[in-house]
PDB file of N, CA and C in Angstrom:
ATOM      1  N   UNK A   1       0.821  -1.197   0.000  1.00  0.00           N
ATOM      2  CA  UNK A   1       0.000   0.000   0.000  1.00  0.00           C
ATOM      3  C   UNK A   1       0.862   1.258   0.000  1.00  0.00           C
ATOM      4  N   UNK A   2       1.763   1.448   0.690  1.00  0.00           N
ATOM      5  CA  UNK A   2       2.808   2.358   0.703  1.00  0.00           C
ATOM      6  C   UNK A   2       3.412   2.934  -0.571  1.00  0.00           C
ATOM      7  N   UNK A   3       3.994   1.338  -1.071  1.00  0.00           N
ATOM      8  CA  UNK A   3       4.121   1.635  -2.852  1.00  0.00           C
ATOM      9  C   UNK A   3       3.284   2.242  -3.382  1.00  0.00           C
ATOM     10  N   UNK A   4       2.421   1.801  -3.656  1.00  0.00           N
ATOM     11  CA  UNK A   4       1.165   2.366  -4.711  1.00  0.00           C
ATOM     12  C   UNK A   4       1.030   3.827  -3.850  1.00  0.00           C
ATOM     13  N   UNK A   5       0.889   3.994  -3.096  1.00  0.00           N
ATOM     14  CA  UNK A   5       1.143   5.705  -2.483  1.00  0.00           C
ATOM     15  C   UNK A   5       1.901   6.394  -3.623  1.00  0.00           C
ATOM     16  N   UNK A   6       2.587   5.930  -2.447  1.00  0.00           N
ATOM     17  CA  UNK A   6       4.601   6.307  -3.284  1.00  0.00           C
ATOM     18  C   UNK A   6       4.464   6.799  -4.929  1.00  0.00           C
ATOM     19  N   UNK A   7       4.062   5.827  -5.035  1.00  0.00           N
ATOM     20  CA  UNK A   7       4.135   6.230  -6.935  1.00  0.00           C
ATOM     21  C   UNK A   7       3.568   7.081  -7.577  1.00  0.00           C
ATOM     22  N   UNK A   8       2.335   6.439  -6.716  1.00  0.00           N
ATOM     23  CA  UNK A   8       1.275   8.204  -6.835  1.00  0.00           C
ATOM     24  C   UNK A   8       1.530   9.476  -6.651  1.00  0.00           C
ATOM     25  N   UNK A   9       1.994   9.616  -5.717  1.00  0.00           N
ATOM     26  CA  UNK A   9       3.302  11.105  -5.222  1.00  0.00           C
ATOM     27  C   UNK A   9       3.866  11.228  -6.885  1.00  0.00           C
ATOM     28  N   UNK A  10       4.735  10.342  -6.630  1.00  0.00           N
ATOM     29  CA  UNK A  10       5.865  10.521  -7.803  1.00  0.00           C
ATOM     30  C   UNK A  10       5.221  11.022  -8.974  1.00  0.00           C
ATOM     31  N   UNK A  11       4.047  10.054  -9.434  1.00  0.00           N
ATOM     32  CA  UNK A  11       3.384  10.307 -10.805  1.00  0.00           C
ATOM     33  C   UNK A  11       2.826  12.115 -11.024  1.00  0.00           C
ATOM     34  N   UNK A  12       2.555  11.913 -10.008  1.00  0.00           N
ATOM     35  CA  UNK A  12       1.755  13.190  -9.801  1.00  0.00           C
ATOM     36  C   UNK A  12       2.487  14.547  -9.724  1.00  0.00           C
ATOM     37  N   UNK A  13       3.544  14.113  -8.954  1.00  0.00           N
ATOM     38  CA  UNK A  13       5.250  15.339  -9.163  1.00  0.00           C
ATOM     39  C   UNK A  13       5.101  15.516 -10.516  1.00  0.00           C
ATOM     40  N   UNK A  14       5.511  14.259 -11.030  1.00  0.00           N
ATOM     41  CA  UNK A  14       6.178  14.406 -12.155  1.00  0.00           C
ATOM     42  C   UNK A  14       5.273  15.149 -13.389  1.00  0.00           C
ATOM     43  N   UNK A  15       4.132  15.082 -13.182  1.00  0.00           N
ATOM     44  CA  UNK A  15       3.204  15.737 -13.976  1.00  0.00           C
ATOM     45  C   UNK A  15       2.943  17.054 -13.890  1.00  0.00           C
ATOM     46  N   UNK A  16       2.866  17.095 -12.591  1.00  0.00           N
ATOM     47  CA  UNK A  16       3.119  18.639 -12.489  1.00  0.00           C
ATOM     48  C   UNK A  16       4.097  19.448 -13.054  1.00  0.00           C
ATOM     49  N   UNK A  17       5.444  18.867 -12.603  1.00  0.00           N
ATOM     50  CA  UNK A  17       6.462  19.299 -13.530  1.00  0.00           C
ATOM     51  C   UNK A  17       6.328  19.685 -14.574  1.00  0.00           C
ATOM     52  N   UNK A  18       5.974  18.604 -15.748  1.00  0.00           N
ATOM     53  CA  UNK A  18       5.825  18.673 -17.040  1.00  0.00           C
ATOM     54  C   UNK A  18       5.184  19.572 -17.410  1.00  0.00           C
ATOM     55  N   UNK A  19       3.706  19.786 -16.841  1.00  0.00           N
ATOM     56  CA  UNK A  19       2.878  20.733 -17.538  1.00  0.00           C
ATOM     57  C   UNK A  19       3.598  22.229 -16.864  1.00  0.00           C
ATOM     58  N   UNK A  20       3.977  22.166 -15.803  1.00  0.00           N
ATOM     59  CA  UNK A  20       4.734  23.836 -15.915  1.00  0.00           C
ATOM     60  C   UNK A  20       5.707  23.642 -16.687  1.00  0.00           C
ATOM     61  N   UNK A  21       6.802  23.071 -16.969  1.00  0.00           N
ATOM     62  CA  UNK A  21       7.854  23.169 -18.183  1.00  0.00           C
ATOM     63  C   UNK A  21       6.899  23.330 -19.384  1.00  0.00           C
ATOM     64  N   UNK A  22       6.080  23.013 -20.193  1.00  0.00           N
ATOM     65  CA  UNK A  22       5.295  23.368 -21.656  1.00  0.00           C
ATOM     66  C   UNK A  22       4.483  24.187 -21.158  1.00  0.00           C
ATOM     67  N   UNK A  23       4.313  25.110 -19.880  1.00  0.00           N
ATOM     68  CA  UNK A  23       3.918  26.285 -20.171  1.00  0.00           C
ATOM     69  C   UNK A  23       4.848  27.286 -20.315  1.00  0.00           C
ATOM     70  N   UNK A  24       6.124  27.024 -19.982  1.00  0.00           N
ATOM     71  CA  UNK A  24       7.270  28.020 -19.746  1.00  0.00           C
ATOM     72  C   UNK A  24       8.142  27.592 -21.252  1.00  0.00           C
ATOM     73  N   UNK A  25       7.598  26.654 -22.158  1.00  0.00           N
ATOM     74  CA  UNK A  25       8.363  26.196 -23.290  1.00  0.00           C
ATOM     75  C   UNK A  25       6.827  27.290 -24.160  1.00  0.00           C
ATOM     76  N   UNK A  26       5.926  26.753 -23.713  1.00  0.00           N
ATOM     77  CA  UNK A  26       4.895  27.572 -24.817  1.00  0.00           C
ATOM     78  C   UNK A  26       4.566  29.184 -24.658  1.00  0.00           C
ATOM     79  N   UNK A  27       5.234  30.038 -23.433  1.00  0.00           N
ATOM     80  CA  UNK A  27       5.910  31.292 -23.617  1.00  0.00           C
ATOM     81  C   UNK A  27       6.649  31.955 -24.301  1.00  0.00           C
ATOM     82  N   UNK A  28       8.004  30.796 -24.600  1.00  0.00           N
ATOM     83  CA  UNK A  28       9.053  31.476 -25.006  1.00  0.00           C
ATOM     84  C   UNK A  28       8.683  31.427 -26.489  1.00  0.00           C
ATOM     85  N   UNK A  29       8.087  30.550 -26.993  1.00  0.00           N
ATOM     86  CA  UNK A  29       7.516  30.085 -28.469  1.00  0.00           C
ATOM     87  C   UNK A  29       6.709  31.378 -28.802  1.00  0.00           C
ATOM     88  N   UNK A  30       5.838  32.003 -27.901  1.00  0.00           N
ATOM     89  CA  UNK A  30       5.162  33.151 -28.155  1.00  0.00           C
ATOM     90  C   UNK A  30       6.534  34.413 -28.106  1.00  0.00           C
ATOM     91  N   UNK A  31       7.283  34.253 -27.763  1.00  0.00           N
ATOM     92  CA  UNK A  31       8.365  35.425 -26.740  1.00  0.00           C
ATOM     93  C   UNK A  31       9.151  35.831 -28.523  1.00  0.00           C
ATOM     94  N   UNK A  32       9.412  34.330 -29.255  1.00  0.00           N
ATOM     95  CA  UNK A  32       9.819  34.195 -30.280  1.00  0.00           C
ATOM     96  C   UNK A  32       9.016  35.100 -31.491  1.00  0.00           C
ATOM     97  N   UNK A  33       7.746  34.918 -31.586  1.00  0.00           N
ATOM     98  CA  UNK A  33       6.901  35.889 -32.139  1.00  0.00           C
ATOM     99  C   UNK A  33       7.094  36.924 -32.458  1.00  0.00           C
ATOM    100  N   UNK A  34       6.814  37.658 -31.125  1.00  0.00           N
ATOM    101  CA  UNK A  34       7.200  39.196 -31.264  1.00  0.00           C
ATOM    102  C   UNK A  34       8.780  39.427 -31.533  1.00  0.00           C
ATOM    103  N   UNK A  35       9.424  38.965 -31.230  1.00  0.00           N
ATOM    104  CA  UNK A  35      10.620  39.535 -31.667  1.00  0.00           C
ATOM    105  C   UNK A  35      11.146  38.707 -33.175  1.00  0.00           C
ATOM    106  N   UNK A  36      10.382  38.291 -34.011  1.00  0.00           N
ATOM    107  CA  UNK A  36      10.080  37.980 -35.389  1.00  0.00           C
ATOM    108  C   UNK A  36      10.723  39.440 -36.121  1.00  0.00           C
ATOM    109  N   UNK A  37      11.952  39.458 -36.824  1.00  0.00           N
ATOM    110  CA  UNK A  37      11.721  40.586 -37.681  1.00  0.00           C
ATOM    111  C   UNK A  37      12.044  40.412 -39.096  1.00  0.00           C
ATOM    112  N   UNK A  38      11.941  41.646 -39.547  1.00  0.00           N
ATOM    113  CA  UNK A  38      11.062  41.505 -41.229  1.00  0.00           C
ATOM    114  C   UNK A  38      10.347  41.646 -42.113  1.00  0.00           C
ATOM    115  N   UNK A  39      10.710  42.359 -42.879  1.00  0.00           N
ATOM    116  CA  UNK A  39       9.258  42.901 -43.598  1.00  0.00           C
ATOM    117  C   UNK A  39       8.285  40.996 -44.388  1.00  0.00           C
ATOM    118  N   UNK A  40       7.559  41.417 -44.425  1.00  0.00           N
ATOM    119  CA  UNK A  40       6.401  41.971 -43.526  1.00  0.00           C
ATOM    120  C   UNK A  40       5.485  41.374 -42.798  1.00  0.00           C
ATOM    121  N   UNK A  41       6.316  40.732 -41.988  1.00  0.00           N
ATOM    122  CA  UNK A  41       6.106  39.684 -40.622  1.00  0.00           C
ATOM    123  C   UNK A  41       5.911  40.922 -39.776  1.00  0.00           C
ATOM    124  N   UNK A  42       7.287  41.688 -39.587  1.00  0.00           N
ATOM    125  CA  UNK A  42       7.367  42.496 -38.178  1.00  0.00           C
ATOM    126  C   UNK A  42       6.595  43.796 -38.327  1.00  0.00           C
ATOM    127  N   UNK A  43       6.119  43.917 -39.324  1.00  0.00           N
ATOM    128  CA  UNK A  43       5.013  44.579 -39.412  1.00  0.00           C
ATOM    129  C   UNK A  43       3.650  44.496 -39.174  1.00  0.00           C
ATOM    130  N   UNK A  44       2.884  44.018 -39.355  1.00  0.00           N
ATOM    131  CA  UNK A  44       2.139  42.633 -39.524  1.00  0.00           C
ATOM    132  C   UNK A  44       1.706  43.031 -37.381  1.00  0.00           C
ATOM    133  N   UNK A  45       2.815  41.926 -36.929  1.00  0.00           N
ATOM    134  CA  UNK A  45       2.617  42.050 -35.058  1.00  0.00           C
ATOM    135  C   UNK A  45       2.429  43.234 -35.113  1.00  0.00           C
ATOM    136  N   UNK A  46       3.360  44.178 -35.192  1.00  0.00           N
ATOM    137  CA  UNK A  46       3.463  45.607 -34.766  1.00  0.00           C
ATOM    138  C   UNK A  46       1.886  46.377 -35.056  1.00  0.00           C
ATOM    139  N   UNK A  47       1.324  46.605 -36.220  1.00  0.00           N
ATOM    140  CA  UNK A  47       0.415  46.745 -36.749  1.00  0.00           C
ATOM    141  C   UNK A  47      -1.099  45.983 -35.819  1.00  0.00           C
ATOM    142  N   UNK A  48      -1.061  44.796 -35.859  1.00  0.00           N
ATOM    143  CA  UNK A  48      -2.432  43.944 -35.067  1.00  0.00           C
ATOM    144  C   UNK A  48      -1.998  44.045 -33.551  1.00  0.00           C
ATOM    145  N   UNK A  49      -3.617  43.781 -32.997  1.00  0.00           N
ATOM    146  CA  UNK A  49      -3.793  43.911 -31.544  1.00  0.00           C
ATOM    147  C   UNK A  49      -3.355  42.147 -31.294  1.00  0.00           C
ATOM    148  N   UNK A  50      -3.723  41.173 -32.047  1.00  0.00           N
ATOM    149  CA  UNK A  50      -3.582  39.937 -31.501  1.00  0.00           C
ATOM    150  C   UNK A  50      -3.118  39.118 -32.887  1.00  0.00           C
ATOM    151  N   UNK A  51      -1.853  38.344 -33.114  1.00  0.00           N
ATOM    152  CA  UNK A  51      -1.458  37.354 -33.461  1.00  0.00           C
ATOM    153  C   UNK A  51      -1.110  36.312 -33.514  1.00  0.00           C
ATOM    154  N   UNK A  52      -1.998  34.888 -33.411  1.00  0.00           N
ATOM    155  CA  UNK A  52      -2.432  33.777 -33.329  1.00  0.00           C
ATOM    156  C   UNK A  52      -1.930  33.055 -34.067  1.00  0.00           C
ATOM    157  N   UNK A  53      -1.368  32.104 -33.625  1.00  0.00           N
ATOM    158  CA  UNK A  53      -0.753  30.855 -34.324  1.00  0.00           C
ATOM    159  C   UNK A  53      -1.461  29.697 -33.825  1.00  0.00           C
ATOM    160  N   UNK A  54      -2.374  29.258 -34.756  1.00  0.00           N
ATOM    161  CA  UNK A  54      -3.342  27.526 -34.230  1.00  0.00           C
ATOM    162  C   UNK A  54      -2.284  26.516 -35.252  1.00  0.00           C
ATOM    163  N   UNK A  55      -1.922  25.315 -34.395  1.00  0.00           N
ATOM    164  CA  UNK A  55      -0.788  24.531 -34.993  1.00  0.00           C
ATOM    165  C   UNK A  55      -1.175  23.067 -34.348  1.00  0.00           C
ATOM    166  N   UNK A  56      -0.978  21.902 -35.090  1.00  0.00           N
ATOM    167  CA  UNK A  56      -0.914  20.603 -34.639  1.00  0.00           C
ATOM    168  C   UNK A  56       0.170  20.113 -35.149  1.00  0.00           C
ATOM    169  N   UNK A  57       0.649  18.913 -34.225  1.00  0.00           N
ATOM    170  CA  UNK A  57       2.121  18.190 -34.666  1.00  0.00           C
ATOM    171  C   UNK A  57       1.739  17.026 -34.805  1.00  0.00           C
ATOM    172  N   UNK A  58       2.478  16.595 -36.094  1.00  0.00           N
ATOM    173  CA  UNK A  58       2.177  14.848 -36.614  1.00  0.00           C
ATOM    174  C   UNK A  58       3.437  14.772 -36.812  1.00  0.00           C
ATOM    175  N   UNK A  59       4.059  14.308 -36.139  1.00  0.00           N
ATOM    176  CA  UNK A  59       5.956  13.615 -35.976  1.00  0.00           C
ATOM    177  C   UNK A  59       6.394  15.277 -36.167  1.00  0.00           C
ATOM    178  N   UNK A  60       7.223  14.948 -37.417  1.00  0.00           N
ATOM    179  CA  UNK A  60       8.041  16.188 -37.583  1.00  0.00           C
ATOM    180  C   UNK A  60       7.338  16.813 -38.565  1.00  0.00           C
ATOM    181  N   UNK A  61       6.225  16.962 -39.010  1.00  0.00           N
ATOM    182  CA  UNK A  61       5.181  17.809 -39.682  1.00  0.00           C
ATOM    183  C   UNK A  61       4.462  18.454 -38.766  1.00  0.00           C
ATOM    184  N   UNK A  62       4.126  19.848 -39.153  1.00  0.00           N
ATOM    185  CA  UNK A  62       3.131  20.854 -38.530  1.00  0.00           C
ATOM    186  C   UNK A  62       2.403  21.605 -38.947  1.00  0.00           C
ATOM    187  N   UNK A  63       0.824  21.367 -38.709  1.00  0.00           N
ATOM    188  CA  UNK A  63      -0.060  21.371 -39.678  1.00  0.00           C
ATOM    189  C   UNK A  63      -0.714  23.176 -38.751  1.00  0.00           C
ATOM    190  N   UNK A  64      -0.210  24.407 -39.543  1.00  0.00           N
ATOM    191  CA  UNK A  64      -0.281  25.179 -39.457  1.00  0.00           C
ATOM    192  C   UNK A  64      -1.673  26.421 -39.884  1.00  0.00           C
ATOM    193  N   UNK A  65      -1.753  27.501 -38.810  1.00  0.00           N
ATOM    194  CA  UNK A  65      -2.508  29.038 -39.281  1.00  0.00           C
ATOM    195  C   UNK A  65      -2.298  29.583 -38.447  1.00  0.00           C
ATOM    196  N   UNK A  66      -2.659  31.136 -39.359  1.00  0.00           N
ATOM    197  CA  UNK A  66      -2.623  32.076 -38.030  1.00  0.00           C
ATOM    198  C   UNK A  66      -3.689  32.618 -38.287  1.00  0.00           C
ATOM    199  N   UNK A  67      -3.819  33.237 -37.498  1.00  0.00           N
ATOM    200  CA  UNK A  67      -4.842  34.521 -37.404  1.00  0.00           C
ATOM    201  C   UNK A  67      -4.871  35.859 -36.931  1.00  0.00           C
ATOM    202  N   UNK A  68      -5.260  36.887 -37.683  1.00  0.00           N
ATOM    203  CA  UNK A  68      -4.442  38.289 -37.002  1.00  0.00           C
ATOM    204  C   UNK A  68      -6.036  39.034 -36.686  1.00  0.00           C
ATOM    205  N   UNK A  69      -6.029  39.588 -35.405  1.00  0.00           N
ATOM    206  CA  UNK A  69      -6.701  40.272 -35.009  1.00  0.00           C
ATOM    207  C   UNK A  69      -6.451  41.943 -34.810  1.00  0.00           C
ATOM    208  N   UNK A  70      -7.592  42.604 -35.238  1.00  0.00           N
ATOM    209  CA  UNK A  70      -7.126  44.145 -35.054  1.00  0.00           C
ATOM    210  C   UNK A  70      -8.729  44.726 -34.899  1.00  0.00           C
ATOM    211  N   UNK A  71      -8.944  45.150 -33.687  1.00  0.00           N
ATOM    212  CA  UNK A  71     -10.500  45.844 -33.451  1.00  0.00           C
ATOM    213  C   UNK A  71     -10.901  44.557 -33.165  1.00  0.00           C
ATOM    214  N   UNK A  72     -12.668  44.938 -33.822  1.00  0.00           N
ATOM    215  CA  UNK A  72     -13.308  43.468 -33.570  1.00  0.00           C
ATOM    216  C   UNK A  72     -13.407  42.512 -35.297  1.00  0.00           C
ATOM    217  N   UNK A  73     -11.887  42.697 -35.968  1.00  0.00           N
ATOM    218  CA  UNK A  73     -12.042  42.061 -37.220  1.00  0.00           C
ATOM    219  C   UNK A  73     -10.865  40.784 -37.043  1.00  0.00           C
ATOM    220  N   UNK A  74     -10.984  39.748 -37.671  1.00  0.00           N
ATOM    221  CA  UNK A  74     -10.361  39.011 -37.077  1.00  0.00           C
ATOM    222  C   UNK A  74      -9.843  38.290 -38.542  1.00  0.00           C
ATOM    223  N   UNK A  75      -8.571  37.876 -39.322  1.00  0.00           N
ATOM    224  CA  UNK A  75      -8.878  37.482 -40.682  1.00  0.00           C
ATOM    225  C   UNK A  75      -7.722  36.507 -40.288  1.00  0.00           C
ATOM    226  N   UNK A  76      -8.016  35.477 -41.186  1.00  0.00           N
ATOM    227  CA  UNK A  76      -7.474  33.531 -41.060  1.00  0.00           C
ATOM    228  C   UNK A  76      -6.658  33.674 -42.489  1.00  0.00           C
ATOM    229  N   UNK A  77      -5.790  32.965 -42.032  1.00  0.00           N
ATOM    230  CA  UNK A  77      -4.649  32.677 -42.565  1.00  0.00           C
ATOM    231  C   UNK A  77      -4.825  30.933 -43.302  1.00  0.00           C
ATOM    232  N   UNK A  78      -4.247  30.714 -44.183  1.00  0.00           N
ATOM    233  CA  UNK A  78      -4.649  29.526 -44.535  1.00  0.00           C
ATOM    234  C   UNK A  78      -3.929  28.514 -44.044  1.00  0.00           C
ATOM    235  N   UNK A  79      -4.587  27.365 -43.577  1.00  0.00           N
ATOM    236  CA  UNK A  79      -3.476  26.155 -43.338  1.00  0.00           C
ATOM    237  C   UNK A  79      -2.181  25.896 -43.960  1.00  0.00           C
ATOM    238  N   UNK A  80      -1.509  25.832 -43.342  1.00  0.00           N
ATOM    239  CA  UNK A  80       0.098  25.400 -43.878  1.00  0.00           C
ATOM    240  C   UNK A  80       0.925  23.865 -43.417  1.00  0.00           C
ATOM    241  N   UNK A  81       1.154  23.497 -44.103  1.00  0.00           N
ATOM    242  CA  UNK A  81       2.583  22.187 -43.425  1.00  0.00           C
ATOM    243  C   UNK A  81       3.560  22.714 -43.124  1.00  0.00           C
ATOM    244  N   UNK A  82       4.473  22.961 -42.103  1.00  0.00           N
ATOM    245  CA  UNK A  82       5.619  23.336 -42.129  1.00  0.00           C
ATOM    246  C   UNK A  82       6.500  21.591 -41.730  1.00  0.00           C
ATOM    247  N   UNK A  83       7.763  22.050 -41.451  1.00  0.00           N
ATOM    248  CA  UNK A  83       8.793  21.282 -40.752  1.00  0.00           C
ATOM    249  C   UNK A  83       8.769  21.665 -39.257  1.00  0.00           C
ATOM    250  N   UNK A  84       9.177  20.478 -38.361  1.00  0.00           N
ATOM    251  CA  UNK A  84       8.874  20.907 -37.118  1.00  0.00           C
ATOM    252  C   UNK A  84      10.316  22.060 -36.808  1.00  0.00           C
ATOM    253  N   UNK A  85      11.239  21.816 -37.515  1.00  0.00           N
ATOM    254  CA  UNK A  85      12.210  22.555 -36.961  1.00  0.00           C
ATOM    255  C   UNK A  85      12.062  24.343 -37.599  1.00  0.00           C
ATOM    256  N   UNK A  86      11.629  24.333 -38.734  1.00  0.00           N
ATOM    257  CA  UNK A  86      11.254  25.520 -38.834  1.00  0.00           C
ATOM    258  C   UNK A  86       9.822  26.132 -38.592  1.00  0.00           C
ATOM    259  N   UNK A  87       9.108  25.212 -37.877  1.00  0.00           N
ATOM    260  CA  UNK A  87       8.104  25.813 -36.654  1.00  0.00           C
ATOM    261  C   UNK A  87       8.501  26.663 -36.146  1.00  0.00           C
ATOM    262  N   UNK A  88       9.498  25.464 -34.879  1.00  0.00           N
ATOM    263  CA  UNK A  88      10.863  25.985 -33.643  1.00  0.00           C
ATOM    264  C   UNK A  88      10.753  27.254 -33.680  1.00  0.00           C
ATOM    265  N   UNK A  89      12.237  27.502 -34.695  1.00  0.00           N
ATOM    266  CA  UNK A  89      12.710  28.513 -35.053  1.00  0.00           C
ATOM    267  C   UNK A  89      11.976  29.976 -35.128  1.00  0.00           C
ATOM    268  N   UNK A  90      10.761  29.581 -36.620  1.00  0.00           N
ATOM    269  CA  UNK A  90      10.351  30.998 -36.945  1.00  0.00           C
ATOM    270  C   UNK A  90       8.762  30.061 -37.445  1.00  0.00           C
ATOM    271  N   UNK A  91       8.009  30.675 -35.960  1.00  0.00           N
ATOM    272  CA  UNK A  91       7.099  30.211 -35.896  1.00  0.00           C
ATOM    273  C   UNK A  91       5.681  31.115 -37.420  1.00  0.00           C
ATOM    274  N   UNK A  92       5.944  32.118 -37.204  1.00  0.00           N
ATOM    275  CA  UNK A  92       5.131  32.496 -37.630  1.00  0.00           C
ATOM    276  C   UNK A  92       5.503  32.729 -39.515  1.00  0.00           C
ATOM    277  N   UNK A  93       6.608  32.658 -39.675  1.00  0.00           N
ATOM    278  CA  UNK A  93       7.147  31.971 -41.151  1.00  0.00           C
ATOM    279  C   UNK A  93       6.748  31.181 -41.577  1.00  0.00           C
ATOM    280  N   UNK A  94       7.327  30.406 -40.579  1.00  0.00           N
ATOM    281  CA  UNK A  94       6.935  28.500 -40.766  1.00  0.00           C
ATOM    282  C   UNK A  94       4.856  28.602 -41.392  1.00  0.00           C
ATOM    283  N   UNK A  95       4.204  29.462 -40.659  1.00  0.00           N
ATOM    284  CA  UNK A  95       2.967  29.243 -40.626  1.00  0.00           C
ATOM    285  C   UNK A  95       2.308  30.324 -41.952  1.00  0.00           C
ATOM    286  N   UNK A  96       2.857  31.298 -41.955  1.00  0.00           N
ATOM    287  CA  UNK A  96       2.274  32.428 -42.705  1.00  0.00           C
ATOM    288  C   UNK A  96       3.407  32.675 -44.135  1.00  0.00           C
ATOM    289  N   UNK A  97       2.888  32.373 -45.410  1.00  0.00           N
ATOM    290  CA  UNK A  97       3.661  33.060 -46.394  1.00  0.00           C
ATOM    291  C   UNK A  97       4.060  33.997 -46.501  1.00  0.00           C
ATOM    292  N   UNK A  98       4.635  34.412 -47.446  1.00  0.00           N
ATOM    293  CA  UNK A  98       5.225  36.371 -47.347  1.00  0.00           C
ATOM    294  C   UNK A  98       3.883  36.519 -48.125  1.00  0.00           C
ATOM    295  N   UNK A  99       3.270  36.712 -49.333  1.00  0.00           N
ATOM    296  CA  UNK A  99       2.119  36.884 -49.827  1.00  0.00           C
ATOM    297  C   UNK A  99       1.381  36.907 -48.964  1.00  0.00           C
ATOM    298  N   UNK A 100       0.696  36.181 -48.367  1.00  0.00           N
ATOM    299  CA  UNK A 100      -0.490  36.589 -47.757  1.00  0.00           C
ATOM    300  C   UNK A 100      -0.429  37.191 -46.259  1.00  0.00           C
ATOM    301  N   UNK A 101       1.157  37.174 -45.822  1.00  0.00           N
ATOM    302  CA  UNK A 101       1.857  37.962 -44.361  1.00  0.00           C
ATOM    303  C   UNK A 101       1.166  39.411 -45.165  1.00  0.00           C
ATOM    304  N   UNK A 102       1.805  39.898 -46.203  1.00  0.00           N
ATOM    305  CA  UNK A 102       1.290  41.232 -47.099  1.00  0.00           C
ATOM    306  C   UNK A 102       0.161  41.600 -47.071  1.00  0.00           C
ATOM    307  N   UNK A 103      -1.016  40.412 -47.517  1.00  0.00           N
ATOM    308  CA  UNK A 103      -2.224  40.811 -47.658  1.00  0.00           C
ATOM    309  C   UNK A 103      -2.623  41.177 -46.389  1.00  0.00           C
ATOM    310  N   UNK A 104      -2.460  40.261 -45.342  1.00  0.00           N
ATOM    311  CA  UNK A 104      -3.058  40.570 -43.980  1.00  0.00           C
ATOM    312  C   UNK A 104      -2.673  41.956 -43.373  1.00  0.00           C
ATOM    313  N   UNK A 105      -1.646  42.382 -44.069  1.00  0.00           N
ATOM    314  CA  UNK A 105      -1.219  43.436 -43.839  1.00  0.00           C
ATOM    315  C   UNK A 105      -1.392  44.510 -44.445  1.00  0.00           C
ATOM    316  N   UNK A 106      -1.778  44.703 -45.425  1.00  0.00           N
ATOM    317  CA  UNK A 106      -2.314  45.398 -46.163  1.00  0.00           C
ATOM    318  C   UNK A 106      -4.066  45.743 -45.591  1.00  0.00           C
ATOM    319  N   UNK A 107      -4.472  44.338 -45.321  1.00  0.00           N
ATOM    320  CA  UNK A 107      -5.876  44.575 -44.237  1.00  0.00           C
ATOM    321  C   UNK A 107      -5.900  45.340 -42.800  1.00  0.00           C
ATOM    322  N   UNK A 108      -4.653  45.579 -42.938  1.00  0.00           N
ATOM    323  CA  UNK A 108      -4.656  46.105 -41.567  1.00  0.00           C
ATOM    324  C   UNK A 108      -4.534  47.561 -41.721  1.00  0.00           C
ATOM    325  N   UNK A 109      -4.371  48.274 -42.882  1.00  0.00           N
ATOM    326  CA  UNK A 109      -4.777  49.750 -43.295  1.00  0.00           C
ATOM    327  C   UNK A 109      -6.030  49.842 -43.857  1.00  0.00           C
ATOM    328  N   UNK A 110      -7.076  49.161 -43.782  1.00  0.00           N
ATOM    329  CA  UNK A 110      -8.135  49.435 -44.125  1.00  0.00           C
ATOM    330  C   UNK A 110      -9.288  49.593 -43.391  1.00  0.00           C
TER     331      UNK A 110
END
C-alpha cells in the first residue's frame, strides 16, 4: 500500500512538472513571435492587436494558421505544413507566407 502511495506522489510530481515546463516552453515560443523581424512579418505584429498561431504536430510535420486580429475584425490565414524545426525557429514563417503575411497586412490599413 505504501508503494502504490509512493508512486502516486511521484506520478503526480512528475506531472506537475511537465505541464509547468510546456507552459514556460509555450511562452518562449510566443516570446519568439514578437521579436520575429522583417518585412512583412514584423510589421504585420506591430500593426495587429492579436497574433495567433493555431498549430498541430504529426511527428516532424506541422499542420499550421494564423490569425491576425485588429478591433473586432479578425482574418485567417490559410493552413500550412511546415517542418517541425522551422516551426521551432520561426514560428510564424513557418505558418504564414510572405504573400499573404502582405495581404493581412495590407488589411490592416483598411
Amino acid at each position: 500500500m505504501k508503494n502504490i502511495i509512493h508512486t502516486a506522489f511521484i506520478s503526480s510530481l512528475t506531472i506537475l512538472t511537465l505541464t509547468l515546463s510546456v507552459e514556460t516552453n509555450a511562452q518562449q515560443t510566443l516570446e519568439k513571435l514578437y521579436s520575429q523581424t522583417g518585412y512583412p512579418y514584423e510589421s504585420l505584429v506591430k500593426r495587429s492587436k492579436l497574433v495567433r498561431i493555431l498549430y498541430r504536430q504529426n511527428g516532424e510535420q506541422v499542420s499550421c494558421r494564423t490569425e491576425v486580429s485588429q478591433d473586432n475584425t479578425v482574418w485567417k490565414g490559410e493552413e500550412r505544413n511546415a517542418k517541425h524545426n522551422d516551426f521551432i525557429t520561426t514560428p510564424l514563417r513557418a505558418c504564414l507566407g510572405r504573400s499573404e503575411a502582405k495581404r493581412l497586412l495590407k488589411n490592416t490599413y483598411q
